[in-house]
N, C-alpha and C. Protein backbone atom coordinates (compact mmCIF):
# COMPACT_ATOMS: atom_id res chain seq x y z
N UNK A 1 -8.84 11.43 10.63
CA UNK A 1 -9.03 10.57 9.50
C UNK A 1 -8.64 9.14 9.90
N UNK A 2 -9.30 8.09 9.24
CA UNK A 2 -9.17 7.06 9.83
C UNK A 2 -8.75 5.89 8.13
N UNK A 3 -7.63 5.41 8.83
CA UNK A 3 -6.88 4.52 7.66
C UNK A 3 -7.50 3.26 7.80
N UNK A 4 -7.95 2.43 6.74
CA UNK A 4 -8.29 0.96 7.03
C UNK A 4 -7.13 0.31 6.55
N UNK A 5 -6.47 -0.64 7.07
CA UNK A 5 -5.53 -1.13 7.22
C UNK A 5 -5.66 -2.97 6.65
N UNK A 6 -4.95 -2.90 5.61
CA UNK A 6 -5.54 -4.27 4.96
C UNK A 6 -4.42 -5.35 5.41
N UNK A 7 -3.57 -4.67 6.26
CA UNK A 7 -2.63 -5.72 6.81
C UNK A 7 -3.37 -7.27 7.84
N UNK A 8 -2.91 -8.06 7.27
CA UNK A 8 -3.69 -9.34 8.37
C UNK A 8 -4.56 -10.22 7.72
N UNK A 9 -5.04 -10.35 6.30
CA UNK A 9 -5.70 -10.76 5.74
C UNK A 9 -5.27 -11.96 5.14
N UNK A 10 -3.54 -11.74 5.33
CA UNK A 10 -3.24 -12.66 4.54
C UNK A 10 -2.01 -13.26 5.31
N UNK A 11 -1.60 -15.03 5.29
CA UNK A 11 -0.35 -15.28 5.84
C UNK A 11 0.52 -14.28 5.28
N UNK A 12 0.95 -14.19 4.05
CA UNK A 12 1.98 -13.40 3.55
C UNK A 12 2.29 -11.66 4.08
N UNK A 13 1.51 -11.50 4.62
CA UNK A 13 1.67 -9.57 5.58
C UNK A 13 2.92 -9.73 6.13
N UNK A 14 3.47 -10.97 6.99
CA UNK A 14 4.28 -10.97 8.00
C UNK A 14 5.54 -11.78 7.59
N UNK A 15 5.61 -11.68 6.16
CA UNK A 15 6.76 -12.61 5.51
C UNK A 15 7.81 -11.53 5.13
N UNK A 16 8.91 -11.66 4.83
CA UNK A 16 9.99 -10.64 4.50
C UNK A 16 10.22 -11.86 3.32
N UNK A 17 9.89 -11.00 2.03
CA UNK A 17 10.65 -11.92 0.64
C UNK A 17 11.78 -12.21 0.71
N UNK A 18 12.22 -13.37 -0.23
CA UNK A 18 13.83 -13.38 -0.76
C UNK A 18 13.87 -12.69 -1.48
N UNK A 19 13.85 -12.28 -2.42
CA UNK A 19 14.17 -11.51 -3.51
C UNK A 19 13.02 -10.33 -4.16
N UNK A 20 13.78 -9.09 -4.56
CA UNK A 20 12.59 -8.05 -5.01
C UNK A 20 11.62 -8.69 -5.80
N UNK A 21 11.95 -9.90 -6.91
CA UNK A 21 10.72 -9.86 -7.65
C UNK A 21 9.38 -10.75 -6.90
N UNK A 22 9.89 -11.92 -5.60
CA UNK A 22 8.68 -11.62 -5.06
C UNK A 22 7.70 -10.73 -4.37
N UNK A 23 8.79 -10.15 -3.63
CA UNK A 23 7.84 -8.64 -3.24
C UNK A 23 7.30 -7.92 -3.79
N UNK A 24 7.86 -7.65 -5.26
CA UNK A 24 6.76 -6.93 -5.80
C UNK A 24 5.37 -8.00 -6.94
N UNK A 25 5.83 -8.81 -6.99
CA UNK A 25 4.67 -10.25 -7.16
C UNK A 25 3.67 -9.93 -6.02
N UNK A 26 4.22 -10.01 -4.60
CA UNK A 26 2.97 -10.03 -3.77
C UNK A 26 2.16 -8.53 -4.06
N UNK A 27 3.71 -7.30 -3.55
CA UNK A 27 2.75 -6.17 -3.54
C UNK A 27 1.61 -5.75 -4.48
N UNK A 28 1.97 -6.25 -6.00
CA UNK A 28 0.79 -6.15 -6.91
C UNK A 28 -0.51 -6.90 -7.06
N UNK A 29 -0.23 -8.11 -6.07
CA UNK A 29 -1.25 -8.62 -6.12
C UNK A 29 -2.24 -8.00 -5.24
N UNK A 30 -1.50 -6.77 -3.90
CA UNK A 30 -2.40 -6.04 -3.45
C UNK A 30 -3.75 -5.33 -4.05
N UNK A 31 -3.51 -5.06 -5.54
CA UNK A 31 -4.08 -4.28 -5.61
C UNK A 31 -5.91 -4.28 -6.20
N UNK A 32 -6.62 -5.38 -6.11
CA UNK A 32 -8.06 -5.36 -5.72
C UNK A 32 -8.17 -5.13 -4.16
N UNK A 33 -7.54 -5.44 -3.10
CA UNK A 33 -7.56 -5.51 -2.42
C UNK A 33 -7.78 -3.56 -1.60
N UNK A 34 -6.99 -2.88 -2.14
CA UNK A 34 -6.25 -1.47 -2.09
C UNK A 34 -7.62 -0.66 -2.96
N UNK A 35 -7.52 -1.26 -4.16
CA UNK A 35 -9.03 -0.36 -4.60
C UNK A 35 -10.21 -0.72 -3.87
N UNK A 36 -10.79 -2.03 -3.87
CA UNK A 36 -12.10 -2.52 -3.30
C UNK A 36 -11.80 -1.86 -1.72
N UNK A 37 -10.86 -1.16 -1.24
CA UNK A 37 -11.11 -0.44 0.12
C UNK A 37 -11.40 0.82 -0.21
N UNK A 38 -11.91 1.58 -1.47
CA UNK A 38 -12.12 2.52 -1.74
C UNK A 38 -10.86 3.24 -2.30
N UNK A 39 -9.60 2.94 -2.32
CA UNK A 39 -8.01 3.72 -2.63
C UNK A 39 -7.75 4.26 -2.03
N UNK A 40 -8.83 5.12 -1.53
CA UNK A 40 -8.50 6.42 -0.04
C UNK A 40 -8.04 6.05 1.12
N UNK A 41 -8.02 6.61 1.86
CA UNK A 41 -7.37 5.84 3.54
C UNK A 41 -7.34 4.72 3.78
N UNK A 42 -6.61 4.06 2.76
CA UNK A 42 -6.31 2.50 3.06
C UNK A 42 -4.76 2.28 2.76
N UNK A 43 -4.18 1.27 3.59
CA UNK A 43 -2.88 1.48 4.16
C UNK A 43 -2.58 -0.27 4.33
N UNK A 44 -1.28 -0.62 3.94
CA UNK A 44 -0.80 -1.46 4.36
C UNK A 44 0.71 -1.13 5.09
N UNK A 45 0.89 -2.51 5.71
CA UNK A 45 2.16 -2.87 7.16
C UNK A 45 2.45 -4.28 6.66
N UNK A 46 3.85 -4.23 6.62
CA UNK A 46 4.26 -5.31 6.41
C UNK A 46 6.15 -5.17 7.02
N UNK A 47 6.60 -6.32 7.71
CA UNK A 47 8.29 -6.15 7.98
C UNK A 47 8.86 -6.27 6.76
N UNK A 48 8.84 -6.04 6.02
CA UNK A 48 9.36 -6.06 3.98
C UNK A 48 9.78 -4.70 3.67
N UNK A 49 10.39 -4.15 4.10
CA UNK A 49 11.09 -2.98 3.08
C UNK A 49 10.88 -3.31 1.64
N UNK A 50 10.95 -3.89 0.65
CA UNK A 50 10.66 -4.24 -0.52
C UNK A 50 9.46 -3.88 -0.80
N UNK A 51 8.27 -4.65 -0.19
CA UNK A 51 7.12 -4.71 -0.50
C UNK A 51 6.57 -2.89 -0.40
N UNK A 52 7.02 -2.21 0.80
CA UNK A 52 6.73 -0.93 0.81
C UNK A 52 7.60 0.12 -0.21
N UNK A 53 8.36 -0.42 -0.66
CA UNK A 53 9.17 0.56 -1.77
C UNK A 53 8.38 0.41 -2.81
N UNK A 54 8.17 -0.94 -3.18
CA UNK A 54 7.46 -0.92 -4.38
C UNK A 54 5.99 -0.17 -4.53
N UNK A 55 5.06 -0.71 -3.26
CA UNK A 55 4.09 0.07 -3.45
C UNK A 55 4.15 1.61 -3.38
N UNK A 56 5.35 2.29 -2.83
CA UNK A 56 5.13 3.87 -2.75
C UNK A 56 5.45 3.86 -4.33
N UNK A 57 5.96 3.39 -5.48
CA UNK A 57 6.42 3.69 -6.56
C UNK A 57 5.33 3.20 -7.49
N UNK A 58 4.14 2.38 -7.29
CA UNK A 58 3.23 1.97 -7.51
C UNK A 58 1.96 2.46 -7.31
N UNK A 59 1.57 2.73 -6.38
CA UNK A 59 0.36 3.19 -6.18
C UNK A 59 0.13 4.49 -7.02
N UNK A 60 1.00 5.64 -7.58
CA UNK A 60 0.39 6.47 -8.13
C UNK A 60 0.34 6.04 -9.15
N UNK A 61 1.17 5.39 -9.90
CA UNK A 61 1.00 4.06 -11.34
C UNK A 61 -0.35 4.24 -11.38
N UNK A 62 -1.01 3.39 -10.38
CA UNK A 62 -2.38 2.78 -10.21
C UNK A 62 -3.35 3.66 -10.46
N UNK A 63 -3.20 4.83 -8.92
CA UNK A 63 -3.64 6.17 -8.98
C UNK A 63 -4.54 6.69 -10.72
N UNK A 64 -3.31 7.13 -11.31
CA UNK A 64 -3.14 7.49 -12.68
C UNK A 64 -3.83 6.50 -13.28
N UNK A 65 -3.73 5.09 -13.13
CA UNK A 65 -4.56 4.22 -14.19
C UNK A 65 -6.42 4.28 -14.34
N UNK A 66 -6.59 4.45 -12.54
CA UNK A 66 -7.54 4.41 -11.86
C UNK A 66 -8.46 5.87 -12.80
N UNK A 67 -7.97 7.22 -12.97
CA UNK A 67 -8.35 8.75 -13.09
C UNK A 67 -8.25 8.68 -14.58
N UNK A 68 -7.76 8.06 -14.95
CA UNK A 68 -7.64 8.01 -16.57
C UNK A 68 -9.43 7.07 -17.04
N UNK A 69 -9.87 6.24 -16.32
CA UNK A 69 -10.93 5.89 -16.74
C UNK A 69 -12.20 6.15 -15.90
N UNK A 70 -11.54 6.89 -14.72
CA UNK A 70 -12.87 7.78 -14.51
C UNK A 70 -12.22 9.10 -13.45
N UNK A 71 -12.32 10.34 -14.00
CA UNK A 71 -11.97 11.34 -13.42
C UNK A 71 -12.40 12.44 -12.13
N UNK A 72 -13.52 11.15 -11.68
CA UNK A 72 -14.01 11.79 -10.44
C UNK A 72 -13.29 11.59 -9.37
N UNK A 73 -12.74 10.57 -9.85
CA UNK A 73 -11.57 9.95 -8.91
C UNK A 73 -10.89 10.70 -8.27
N UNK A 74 -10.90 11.34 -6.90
CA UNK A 74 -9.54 12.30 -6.05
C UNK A 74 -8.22 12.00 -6.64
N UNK A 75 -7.28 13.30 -6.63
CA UNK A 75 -6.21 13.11 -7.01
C UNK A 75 -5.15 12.41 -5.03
N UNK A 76 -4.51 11.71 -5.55
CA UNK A 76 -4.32 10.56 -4.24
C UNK A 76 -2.48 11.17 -4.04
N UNK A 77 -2.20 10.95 -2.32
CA UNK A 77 -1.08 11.17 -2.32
C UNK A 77 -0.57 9.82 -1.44
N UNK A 78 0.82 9.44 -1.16
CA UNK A 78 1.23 8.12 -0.67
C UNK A 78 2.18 8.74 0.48
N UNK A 79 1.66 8.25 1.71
CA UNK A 79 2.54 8.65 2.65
C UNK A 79 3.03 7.29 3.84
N UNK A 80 4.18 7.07 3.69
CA UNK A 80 4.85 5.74 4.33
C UNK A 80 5.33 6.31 5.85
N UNK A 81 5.78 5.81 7.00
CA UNK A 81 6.26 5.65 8.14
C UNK A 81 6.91 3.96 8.61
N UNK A 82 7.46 3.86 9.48
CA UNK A 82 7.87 2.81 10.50
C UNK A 82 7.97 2.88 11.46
N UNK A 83 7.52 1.68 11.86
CA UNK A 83 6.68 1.58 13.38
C UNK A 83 7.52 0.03 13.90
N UNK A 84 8.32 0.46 15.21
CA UNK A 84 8.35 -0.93 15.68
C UNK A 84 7.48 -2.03 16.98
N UNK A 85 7.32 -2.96 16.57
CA UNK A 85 6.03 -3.77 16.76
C UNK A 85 6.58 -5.35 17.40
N UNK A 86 6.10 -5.12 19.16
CA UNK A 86 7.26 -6.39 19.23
C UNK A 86 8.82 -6.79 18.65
N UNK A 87 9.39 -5.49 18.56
CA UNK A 87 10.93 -5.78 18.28
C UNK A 87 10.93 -5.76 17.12
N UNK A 88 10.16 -5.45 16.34
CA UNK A 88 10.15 -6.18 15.20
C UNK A 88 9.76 -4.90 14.08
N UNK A 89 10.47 -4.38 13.25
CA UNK A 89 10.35 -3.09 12.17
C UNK A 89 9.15 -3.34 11.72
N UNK A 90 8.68 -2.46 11.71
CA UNK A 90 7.00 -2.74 10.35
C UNK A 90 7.46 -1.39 9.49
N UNK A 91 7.00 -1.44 8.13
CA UNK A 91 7.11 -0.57 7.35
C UNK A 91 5.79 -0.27 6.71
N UNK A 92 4.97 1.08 6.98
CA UNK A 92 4.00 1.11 6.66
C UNK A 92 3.55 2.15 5.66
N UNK A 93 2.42 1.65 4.51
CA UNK A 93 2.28 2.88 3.53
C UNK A 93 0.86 3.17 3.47
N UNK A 94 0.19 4.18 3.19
CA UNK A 94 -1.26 4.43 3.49
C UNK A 94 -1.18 5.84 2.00
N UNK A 95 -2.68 5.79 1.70
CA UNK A 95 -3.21 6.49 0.64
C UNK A 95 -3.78 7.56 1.21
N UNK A 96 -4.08 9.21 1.04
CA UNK A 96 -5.09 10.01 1.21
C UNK A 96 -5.38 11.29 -0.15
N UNK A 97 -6.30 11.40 -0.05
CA UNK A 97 -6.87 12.67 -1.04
C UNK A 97 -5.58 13.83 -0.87
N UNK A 98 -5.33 14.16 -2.10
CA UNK A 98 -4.73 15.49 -1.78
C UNK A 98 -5.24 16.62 -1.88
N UNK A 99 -4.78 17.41 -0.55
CA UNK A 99 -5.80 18.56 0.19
C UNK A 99 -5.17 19.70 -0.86
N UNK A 100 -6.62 19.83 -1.04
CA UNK A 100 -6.33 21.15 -1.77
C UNK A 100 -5.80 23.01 -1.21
């Protein structure tokens, strides 16, 4: 399976917030970004612990908002890792169908 990875699109991927409420300001603004990749195997990376907490607590939010107005919609699961990258922590979260 292959994740599309929406990390890089934007200066802000590689910023670590001051404070939670920008991180989760940015992380929500992910989200045309996260659907218009289809919701499914699409994944962001960012060095922000913040930004990835919020979206694992978010995306099924979304998920759920998404299936409520159309139910063909796969039911979606959120699976995070960290990866270090040039010295440097990345914290990464990605979407897939849940296997039945």
């Amino acid at each position: 399976m292959s994740i599309t990875w929406i990390h890089g699109r934007y200066k802000e991927d590689s910023r670590v917030f001051d404070s939670t409420w920008e991180a989760e300001e940015w992380a929500d603004s992910l989200y045309p970004d996260i659907v218009g990749e289809g919701f499914v195997n699409v994944g962001y990376a960012t060095p922000d612990k913040k930004v990835v907490d919020f979206l694992i607590r978010q995306i099924p939010r979304w998920a759920e908002f998404l299936r409520s107005h159309n139910p063909s919609i796969p039911a979606v699961t959120v699976h995070a890792s960290t990866e270090m990258v040039d010295g440097r922590m990345f914290y990464k979260v990605w979407i897939e169908t849940v296997k039945r």
